[in-house]
C-alpha atoms as a PDB file:
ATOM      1  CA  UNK A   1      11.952   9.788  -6.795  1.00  0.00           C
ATOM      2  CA  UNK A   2      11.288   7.930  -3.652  1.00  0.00           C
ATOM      3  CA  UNK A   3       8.912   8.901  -1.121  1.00  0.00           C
ATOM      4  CA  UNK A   4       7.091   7.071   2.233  1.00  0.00           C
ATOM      5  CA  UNK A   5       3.888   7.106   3.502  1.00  0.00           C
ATOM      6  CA  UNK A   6       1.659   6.263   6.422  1.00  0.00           C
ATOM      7  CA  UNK A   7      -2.295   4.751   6.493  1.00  0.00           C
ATOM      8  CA  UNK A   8      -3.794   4.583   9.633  1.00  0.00           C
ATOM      9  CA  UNK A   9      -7.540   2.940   8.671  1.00  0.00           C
ATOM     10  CA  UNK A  10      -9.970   5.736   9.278  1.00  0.00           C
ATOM     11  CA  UNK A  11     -12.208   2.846  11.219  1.00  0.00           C
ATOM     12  CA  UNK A  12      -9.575   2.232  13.623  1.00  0.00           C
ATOM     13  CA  UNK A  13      -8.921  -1.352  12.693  1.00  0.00           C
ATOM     14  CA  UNK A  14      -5.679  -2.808  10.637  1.00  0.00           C
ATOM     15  CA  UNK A  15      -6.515  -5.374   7.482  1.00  0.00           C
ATOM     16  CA  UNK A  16      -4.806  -8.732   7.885  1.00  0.00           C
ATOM     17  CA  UNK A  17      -1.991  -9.168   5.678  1.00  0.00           C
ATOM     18  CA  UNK A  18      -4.152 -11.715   4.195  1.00  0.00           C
ATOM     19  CA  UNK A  19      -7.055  -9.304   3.142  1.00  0.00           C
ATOM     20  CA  UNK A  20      -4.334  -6.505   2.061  1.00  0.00           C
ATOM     21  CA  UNK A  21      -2.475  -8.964  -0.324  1.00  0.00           C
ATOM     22  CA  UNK A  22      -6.559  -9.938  -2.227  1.00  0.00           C
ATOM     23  CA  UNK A  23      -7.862  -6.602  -2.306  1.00  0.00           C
ATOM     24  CA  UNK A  24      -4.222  -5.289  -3.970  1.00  0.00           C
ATOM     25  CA  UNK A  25      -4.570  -8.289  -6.281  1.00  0.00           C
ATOM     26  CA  UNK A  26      -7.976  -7.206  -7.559  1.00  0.00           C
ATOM     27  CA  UNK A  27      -6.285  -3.716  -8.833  1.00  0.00           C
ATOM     28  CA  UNK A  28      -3.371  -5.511 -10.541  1.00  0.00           C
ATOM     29  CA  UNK A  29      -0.863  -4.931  -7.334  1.00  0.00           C
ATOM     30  CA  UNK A  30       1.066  -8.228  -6.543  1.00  0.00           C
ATOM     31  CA  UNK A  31       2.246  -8.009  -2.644  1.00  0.00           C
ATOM     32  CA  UNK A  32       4.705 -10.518  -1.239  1.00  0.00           C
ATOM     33  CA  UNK A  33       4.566 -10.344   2.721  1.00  0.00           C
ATOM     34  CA  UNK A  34       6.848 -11.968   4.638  1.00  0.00           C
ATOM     35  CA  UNK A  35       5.667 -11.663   8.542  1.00  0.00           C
ATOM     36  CA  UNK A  36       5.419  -7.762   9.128  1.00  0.00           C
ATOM     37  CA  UNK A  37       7.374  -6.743   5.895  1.00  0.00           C
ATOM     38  CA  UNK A  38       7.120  -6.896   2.513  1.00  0.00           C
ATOM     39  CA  UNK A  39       7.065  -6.073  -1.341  1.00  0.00           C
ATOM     40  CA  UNK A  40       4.936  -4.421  -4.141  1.00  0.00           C
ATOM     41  CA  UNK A  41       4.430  -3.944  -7.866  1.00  0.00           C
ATOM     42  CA  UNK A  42       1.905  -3.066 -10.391  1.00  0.00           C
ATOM     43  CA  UNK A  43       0.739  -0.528 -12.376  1.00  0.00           C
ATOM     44  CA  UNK A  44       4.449   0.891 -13.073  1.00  0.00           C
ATOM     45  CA  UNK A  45       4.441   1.576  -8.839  1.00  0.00           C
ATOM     46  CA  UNK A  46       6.832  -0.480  -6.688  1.00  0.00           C
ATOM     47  CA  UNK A  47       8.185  -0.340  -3.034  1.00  0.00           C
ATOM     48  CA  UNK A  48       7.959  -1.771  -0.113  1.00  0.00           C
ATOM     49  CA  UNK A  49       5.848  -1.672   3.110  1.00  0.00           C
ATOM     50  CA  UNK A  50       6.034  -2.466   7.166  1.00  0.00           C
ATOM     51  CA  UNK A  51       2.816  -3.817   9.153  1.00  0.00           C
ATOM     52  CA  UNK A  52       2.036  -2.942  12.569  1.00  0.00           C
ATOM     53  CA  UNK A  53      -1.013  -3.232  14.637  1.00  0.00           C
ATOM     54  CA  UNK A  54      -1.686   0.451  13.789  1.00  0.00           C
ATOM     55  CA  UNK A  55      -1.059   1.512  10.414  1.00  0.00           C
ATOM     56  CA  UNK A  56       1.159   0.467   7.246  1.00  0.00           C
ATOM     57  CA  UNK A  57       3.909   2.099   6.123  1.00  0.00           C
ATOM     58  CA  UNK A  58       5.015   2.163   2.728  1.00  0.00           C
ATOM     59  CA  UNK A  59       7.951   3.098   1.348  1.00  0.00           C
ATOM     60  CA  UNK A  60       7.512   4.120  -2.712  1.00  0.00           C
ATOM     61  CA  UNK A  61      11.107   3.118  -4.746  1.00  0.00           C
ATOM     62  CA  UNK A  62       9.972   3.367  -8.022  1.00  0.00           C
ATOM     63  CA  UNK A  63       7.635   4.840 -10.561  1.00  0.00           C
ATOM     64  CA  UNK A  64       6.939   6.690 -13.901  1.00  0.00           C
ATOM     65  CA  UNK A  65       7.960   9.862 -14.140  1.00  0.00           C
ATOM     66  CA  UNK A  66       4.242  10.953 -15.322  1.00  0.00           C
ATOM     67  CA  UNK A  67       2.694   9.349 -12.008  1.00  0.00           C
ATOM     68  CA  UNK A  68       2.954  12.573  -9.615  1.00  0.00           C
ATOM     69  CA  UNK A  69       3.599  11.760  -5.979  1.00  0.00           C
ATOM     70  CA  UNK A  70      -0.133  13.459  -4.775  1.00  0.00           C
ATOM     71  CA  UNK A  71      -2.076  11.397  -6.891  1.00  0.00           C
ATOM     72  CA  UNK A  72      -0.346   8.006  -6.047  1.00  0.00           C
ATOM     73  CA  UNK A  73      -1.072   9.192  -2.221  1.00  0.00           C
ATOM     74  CA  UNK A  74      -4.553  10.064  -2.971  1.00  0.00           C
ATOM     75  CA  UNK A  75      -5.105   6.735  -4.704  1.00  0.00           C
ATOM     76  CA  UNK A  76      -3.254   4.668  -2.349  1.00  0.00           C
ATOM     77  CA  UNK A  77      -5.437   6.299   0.469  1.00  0.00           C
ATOM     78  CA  UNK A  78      -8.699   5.763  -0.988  1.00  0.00           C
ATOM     79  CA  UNK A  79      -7.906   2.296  -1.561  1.00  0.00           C
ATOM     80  CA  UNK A  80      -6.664   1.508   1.837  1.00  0.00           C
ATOM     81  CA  UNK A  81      -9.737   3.599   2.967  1.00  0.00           C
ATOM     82  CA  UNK A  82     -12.081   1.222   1.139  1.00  0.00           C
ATOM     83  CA  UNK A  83     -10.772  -1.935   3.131  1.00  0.00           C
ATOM     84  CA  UNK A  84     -13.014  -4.626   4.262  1.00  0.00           C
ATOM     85  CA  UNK A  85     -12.496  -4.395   8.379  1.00  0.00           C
END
């Protein structure tokens, strides 16, 4: 089942697409950005996501069945959270 989300960094401050794309990397996510849109996979997870100068929104198309929607939010969140400003 698909399902959306929005981060807004809690420090007020969006990562470059740059620093997105290497942090992902580091937890096995591969993200292909193409000016303010783009692509991901890993981990069984895929979608795709829009940039703007205030938050990221990603759109979820595809994952296992035994992933539930609240922890792939939670997870998600705490990573984006953890960004390098």
């Amino acid at each position: 089942m698909a399902f959306t989300m929005t981060l807004t960094p809690e420090h007020g401050c969006m990562p470059s697409p740059a620093t997105l794309e290497s942090e992902a990397k580091k937890y096995g996510i591969q993200f292909s950005i193409e000016g303010d849109k783009g692509t991901f996979s890993g981990r069984g997870v895929s979608g795709t996501f829009t940039l703007t100068k205030d938050c990221i929104r990603i759109n979820v198309t595809d994952k296992p069945f035994y992933y539930p929607e609240p922890a792939i939010k939670m997870v998600t969140t705490k990573w984006f959270n953890s960004l390098p400003k």
